[in-house]
N, C-alpha and C. Protein backbone atom coordinates (compact mmCIF):
# COMPACT_ATOMS: atom_id res chain seq x y z
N UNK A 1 0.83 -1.18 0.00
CA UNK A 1 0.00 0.00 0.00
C UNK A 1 0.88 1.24 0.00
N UNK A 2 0.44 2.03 -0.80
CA UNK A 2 1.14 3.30 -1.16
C UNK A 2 0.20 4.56 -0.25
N UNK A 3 1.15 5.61 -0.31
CA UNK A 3 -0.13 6.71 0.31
C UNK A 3 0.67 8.11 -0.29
N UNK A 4 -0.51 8.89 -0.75
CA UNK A 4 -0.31 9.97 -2.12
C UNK A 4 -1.13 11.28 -0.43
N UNK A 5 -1.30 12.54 -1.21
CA UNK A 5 -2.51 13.44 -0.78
C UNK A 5 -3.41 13.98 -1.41
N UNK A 6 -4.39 14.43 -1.16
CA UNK A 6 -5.24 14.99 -2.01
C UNK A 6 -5.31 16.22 -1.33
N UNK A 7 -4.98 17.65 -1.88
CA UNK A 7 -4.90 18.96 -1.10
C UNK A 7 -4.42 19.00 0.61
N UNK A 8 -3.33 18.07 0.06
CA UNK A 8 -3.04 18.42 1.19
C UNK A 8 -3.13 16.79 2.79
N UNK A 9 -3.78 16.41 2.34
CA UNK A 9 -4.41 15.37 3.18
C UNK A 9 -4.24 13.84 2.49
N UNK A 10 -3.65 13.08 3.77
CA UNK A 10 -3.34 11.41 3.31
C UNK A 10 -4.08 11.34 2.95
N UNK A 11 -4.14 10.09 1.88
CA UNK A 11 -5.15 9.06 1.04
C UNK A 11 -4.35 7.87 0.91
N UNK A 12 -4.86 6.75 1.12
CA UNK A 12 -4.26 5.46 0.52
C UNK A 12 -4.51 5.00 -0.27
N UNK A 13 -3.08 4.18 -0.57
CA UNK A 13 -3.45 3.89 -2.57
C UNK A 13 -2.89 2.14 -2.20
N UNK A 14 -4.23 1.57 -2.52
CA UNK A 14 -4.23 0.17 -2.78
C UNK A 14 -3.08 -0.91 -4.28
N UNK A 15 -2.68 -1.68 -3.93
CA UNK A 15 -2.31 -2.20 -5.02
C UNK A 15 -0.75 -2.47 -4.86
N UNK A 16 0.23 -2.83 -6.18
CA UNK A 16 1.59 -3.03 -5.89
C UNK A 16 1.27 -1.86 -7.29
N UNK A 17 2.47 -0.80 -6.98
CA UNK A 17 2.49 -0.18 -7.98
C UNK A 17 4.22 -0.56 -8.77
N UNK A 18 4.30 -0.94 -9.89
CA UNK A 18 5.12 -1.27 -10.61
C UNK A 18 6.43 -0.12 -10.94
N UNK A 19 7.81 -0.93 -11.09
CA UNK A 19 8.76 -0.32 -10.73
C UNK A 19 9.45 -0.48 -12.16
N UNK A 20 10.85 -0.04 -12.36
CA UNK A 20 11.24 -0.32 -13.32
C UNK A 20 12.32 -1.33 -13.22
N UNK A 21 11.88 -1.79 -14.18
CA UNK A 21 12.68 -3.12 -14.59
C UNK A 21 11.73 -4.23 -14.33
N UNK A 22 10.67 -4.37 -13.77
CA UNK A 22 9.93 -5.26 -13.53
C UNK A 22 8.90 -5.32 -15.14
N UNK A 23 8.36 -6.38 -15.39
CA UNK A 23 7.47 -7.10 -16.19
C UNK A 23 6.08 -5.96 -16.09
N UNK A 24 5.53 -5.28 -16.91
CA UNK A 24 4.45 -4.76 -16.76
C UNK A 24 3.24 -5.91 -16.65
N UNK A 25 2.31 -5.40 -15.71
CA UNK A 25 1.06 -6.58 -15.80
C UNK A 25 0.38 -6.55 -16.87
N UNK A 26 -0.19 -7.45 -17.49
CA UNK A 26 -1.30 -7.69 -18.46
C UNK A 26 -2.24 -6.78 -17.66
N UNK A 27 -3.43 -6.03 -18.84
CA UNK A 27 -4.38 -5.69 -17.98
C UNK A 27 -5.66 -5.69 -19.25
N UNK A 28 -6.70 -5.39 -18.96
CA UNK A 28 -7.72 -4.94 -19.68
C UNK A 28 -8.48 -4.10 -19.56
N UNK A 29 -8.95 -3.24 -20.22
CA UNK A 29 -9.38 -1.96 -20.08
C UNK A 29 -10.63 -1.90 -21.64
N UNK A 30 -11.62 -0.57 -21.34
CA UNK A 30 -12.57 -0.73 -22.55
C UNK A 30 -11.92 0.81 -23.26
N UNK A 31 -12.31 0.29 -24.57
CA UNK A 31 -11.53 1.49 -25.63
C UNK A 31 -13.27 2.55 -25.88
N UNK A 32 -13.09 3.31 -26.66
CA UNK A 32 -14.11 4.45 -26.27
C UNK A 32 -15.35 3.51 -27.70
N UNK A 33 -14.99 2.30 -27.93
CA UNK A 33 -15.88 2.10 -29.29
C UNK A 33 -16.73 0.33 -27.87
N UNK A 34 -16.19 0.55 -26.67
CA UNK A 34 -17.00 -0.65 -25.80
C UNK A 34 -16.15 -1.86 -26.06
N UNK A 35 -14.83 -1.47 -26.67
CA UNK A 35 -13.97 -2.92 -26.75
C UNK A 35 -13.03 -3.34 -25.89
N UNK A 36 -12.43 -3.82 -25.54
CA UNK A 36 -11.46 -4.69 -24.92
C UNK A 36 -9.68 -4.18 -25.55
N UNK A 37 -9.27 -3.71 -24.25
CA UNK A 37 -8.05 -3.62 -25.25
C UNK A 37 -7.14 -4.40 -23.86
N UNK A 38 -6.12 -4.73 -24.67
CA UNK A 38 -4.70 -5.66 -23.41
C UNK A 38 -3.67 -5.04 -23.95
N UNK A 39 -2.64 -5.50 -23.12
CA UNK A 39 -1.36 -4.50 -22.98
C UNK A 39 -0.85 -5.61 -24.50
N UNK A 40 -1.53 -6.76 -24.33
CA UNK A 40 -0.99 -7.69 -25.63
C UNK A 40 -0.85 -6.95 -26.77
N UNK A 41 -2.02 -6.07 -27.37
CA UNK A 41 -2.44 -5.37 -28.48
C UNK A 41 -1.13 -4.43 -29.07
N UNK A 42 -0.83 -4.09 -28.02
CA UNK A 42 0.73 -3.13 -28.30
C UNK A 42 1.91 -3.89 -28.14
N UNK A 43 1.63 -5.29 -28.46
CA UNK A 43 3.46 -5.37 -28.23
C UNK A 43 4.17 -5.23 -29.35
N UNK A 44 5.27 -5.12 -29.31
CA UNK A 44 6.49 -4.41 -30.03
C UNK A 44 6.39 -2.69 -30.32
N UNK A 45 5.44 -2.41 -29.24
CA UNK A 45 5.27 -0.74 -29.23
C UNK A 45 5.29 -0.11 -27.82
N UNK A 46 6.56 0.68 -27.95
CA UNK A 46 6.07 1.58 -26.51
C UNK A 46 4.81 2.27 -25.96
N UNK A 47 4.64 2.23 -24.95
CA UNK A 47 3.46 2.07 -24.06
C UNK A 47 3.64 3.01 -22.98
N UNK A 48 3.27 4.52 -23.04
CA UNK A 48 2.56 5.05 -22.00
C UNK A 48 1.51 5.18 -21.28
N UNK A 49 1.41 5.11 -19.82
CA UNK A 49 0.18 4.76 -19.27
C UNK A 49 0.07 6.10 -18.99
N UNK A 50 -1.26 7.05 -19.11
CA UNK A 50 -1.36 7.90 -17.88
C UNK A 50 -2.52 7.89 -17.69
N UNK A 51 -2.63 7.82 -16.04
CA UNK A 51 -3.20 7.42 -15.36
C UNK A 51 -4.00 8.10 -14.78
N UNK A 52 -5.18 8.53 -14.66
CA UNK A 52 -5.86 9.12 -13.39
C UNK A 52 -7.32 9.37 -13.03
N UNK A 53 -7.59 10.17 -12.17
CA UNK A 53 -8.71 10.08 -11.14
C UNK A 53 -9.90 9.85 -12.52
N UNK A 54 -10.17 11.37 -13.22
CA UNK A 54 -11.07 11.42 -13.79
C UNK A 54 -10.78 12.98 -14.91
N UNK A 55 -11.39 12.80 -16.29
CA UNK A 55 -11.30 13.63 -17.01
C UNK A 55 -12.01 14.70 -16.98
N UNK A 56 -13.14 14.78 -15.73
CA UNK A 56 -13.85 16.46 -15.58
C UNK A 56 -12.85 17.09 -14.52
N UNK A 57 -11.62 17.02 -14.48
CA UNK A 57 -11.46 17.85 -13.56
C UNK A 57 -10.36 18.53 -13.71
N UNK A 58 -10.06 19.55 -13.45
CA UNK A 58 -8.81 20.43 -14.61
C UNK A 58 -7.09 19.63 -14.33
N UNK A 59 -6.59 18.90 -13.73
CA UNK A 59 -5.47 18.71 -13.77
C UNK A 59 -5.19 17.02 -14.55
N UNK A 60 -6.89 16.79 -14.34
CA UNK A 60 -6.73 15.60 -15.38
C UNK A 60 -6.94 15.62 -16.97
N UNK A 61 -7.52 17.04 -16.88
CA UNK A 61 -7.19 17.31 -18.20
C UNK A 61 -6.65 17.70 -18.73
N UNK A 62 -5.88 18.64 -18.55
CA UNK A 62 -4.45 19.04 -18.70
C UNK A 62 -3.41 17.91 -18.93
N UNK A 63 -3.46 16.95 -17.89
CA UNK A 63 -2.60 15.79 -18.55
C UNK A 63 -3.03 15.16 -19.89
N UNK A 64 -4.45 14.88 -20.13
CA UNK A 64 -4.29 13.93 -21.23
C UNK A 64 -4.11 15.33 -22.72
N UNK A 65 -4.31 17.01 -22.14
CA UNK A 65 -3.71 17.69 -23.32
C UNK A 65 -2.42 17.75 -23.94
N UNK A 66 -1.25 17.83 -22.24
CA UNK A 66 -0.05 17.24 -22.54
C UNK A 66 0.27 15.85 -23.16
N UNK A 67 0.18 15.06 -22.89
CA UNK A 67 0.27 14.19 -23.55
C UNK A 67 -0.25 13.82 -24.91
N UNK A 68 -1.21 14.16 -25.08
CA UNK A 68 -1.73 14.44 -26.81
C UNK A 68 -0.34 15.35 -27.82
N UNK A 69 -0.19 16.19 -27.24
CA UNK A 69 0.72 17.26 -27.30
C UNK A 69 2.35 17.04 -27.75
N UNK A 70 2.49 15.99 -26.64
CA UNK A 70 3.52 15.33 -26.70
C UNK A 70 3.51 13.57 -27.61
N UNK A 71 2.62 13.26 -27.77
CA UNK A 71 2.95 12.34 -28.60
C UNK A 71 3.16 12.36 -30.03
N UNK A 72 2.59 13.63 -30.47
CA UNK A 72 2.28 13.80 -31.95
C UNK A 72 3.93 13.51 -32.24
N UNK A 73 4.78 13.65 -31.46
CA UNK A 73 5.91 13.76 -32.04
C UNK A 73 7.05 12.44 -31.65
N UNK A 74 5.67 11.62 -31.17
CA UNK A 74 6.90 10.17 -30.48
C UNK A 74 6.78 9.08 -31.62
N UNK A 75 7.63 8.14 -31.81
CA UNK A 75 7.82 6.84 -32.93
C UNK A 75 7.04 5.97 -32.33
N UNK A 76 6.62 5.25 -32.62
CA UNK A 76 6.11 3.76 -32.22
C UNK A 76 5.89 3.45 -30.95
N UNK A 77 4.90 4.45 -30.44
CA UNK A 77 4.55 4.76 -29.25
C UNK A 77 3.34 5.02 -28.98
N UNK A 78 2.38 4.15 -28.28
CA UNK A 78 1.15 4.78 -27.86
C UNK A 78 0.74 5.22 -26.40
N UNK A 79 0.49 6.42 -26.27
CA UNK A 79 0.08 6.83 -24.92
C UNK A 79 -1.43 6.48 -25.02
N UNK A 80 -1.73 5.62 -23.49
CA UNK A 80 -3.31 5.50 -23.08
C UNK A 80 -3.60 6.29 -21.85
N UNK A 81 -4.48 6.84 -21.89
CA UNK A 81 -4.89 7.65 -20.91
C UNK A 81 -6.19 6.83 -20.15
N UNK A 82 -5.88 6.53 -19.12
CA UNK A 82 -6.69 5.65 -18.16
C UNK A 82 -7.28 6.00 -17.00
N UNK A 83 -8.84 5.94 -16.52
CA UNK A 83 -9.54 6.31 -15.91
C UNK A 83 -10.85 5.34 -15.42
N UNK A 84 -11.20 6.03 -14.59
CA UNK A 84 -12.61 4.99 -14.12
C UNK A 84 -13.96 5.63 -15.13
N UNK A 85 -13.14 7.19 -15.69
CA UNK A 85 -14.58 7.69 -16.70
C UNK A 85 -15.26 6.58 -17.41
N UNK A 86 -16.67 7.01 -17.81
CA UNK A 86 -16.99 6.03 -19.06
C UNK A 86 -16.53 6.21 -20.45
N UNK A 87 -16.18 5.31 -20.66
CA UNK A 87 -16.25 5.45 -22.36
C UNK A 87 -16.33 6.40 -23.11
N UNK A 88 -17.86 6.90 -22.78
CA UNK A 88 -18.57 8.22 -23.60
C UNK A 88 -17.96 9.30 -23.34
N UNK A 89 -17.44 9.93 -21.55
CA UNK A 89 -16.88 10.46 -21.04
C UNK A 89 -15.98 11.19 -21.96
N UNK A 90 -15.03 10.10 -22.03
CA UNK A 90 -13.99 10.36 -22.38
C UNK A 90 -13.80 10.32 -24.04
N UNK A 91 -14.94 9.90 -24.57
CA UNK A 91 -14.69 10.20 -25.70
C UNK A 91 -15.47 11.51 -26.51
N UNK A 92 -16.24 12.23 -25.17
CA UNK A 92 -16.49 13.61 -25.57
C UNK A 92 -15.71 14.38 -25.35
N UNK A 93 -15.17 14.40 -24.20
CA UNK A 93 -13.69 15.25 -23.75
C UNK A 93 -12.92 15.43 -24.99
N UNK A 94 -12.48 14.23 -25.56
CA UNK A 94 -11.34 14.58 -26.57
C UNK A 94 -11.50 14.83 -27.94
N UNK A 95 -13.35 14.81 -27.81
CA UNK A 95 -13.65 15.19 -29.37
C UNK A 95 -14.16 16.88 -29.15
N UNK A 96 -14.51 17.27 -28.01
CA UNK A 96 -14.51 18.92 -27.71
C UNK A 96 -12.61 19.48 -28.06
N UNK A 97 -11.80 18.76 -27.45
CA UNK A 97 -10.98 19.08 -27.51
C UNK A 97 -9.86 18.77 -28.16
N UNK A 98 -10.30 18.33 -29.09
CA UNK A 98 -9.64 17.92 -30.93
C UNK A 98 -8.35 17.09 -30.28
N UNK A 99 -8.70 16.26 -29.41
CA UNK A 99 -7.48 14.98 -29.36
C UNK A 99 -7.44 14.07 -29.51
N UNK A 100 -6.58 13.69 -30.93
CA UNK A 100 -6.37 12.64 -31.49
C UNK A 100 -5.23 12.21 -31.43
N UNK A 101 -4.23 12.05 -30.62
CA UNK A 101 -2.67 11.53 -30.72
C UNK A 101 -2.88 10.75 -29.90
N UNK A 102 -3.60 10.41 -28.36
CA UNK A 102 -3.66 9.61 -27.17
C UNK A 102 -4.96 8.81 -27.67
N UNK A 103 -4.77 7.60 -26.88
CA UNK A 103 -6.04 6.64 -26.77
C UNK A 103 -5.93 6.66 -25.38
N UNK A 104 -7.97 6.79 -25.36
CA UNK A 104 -8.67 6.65 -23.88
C UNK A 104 -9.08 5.53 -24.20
N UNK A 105 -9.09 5.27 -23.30
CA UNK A 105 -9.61 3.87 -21.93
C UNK A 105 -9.82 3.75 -20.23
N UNK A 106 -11.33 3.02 -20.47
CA UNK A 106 -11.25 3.17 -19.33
C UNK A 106 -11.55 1.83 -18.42
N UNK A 107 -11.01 1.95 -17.34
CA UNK A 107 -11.33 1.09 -15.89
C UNK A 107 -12.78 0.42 -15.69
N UNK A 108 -13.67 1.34 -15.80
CA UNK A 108 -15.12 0.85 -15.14
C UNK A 108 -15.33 -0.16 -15.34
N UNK A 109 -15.25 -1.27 -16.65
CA UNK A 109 -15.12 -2.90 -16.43
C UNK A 109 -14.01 -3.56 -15.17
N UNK A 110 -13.20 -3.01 -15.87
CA UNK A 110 -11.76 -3.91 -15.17
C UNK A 110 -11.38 -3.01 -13.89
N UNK A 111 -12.13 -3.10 -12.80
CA UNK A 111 -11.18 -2.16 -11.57
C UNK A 111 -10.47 -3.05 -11.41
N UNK A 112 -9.71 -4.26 -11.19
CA UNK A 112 -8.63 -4.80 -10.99
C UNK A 112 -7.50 -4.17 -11.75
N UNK A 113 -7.78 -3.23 -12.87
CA UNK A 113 -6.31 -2.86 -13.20
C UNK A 113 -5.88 -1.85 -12.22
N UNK A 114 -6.55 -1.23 -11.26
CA UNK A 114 -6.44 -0.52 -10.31
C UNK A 114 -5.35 -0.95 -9.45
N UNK A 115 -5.77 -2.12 -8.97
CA UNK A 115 -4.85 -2.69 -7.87
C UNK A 115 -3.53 -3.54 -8.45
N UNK A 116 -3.65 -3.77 -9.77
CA UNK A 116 -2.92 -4.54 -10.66
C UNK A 116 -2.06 -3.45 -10.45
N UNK A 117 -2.12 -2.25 -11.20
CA UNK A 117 -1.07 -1.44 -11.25
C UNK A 117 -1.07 -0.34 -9.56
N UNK A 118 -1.57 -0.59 -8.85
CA UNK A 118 -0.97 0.16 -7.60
C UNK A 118 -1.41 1.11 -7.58
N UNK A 119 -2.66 1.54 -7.84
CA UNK A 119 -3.32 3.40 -7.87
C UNK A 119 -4.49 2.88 -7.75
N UNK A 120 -5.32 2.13 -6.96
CA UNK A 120 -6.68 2.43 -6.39
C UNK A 120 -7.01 2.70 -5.13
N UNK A 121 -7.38 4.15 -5.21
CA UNK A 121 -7.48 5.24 -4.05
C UNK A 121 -8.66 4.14 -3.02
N UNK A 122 -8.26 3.88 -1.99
CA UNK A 122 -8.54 2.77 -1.21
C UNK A 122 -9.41 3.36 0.12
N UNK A 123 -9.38 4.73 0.26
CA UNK A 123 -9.62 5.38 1.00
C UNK A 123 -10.34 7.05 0.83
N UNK A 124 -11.21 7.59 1.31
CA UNK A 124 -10.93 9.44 0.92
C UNK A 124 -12.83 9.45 0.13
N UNK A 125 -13.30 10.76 0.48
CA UNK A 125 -13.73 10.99 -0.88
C UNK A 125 -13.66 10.30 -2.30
N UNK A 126 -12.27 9.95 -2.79
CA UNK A 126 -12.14 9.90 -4.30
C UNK A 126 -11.75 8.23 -3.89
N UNK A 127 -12.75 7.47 -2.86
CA UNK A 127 -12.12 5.63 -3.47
C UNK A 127 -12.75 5.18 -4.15
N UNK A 128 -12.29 4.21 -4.56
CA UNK A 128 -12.39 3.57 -6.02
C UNK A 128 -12.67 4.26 -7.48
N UNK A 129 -11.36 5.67 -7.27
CA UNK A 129 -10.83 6.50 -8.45
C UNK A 129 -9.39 5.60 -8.20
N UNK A 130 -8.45 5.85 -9.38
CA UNK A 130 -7.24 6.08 -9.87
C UNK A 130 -6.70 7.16 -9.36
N UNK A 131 -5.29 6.73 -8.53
CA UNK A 131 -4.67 7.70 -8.23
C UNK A 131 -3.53 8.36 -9.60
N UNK A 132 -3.02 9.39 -9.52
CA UNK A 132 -2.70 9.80 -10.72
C UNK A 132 -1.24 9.16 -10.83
N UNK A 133 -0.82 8.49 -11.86
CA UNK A 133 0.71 7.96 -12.58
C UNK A 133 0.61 7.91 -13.50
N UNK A 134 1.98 7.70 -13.78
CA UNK A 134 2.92 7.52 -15.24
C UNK A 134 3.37 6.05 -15.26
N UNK A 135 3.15 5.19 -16.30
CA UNK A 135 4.02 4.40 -16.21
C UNK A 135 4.44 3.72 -17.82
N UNK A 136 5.71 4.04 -18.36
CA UNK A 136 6.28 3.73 -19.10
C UNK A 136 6.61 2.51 -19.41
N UNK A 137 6.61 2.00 -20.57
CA UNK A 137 6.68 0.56 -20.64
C UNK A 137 7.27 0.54 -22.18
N UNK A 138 8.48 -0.56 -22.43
CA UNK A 138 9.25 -0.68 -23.68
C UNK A 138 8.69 -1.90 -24.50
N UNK A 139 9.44 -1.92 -25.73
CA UNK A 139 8.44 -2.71 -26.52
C UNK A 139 8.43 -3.93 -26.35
N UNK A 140 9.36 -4.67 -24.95
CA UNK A 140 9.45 -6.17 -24.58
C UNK A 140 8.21 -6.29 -23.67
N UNK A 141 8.20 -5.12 -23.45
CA UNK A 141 6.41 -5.29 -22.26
C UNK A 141 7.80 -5.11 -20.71
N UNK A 142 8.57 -4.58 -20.71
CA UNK A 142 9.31 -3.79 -19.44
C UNK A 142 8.84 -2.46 -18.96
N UNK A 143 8.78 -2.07 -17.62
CA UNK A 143 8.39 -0.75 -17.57
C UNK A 143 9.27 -0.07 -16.84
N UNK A 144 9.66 0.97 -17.82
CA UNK A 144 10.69 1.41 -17.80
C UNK A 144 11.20 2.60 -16.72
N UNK A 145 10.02 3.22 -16.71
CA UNK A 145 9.60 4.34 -16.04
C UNK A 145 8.03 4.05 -15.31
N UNK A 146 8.16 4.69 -13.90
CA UNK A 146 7.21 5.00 -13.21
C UNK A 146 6.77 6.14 -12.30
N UNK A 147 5.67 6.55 -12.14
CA UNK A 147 5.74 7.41 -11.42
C UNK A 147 4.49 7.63 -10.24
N UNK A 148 4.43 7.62 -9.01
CA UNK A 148 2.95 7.47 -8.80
C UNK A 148 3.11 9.16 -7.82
N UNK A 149 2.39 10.11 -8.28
CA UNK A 149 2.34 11.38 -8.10
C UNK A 149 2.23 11.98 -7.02
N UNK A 150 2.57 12.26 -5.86
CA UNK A 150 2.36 12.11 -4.63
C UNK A 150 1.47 13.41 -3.77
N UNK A 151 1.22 14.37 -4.62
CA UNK A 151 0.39 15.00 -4.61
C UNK A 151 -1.09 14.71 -5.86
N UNK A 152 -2.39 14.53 -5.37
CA UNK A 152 -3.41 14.51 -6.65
C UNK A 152 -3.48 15.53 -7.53
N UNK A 153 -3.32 16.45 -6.90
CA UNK A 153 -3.77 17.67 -7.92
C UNK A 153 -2.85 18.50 -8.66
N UNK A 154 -1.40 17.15 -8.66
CA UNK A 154 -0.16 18.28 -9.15
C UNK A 154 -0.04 16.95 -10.55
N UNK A 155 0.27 18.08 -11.70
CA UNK A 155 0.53 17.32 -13.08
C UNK A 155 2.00 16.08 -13.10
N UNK A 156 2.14 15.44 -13.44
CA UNK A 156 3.12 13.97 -13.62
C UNK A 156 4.37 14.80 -14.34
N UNK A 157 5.54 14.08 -14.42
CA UNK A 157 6.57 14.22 -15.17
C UNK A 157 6.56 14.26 -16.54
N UNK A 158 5.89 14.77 -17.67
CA UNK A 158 5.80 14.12 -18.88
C UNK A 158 7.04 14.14 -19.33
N UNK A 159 8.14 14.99 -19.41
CA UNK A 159 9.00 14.40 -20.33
C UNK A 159 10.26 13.62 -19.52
N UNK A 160 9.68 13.29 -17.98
CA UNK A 160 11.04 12.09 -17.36
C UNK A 160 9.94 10.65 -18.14
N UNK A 161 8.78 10.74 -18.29
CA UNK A 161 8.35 8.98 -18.78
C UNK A 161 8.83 9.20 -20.16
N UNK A 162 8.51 10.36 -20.91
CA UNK A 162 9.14 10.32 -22.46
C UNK A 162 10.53 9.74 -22.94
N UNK A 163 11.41 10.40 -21.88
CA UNK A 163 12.87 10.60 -22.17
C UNK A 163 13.04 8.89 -21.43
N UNK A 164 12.83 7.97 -21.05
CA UNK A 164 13.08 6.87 -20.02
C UNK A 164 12.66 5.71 -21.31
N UNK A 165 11.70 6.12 -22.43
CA UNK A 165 11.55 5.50 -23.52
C UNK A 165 12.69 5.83 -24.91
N UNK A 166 13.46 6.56 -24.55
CA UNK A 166 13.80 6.75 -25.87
C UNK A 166 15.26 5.98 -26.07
């Protein structure tokens, strides 16, 4: 068990959150068309995870703008942006806001990827949200980079998971 804050105040974060050099977990998650996607789907492609609470709320959106932002310009690399939103959620968010470089997905089938990857807020107001991370992963399915954010409401490293892939 991990423990992050939210303004200020403990929260616990359920799960083993993954380190580098370790094996990324298989997981499953739904893509914004109600499908099934696995970490299988991307192999021989780098794999950013980012991770968090939810897309109505300004620092989670800001991440998946950065990261849109920042991928237009990465090789053989897909960033997923992962949440407990629905589907629809998240696939109005990024059609208001013309983003097409990241793929959403989300949790609400699979909360085990929660605890799989080490960010299900276990405690607080916000449990059974995603606590906010990064986690980088190379095209053997290694993860290369991690990050689990230790404040909620402060934005992730984007270019230490970028630069940890290249």
């Amino acid at each position: 068990m991990s423990s992050i804050t939210f303004q200020g105040n403990p929260v616990a974060v359920s799960g083993q959150f993954p380190q580098a050099g370790q094996a990324a977990a298989d997981f499953t998650l739904t893509n914004g068309e109600l499908n099934d996607i696995k970490l299988a789907d991307f192999k021989g492609q780098k794999v950013i995870l980012n991770i968090f609470p939810s897309v109505d709320t300004g620092t989670c959106a800001a991440s998946v703008r950065a990261f849109n932002e920042k991928a237009a310009a990465l090789s053989n690399t897909k960033v997923i942006c992962v949440s407990m939103d629905l589907p629809f959620a998240l696939g109005r968010f990024c059609g208001a806001e013309g983003i097409e470089n990241v793929q959403t997905a989300s949790a609400f089938r699979n909360a085990d990827f929660l605890n799989a990857y080490g960010v299900a807020i276990s405690d607080s107001a916000l449990r059974g949200l995603a606590a906010r991370a990064v986690v980088a992963i190379d095209e053997q399915g290694k993860v290369v980079y991690s990050q689990l954010v230790a404040e909620l409401t402060e934005e992730p490293a984007y270019d230490a998971a970028i630069a940890a892939l290249a």
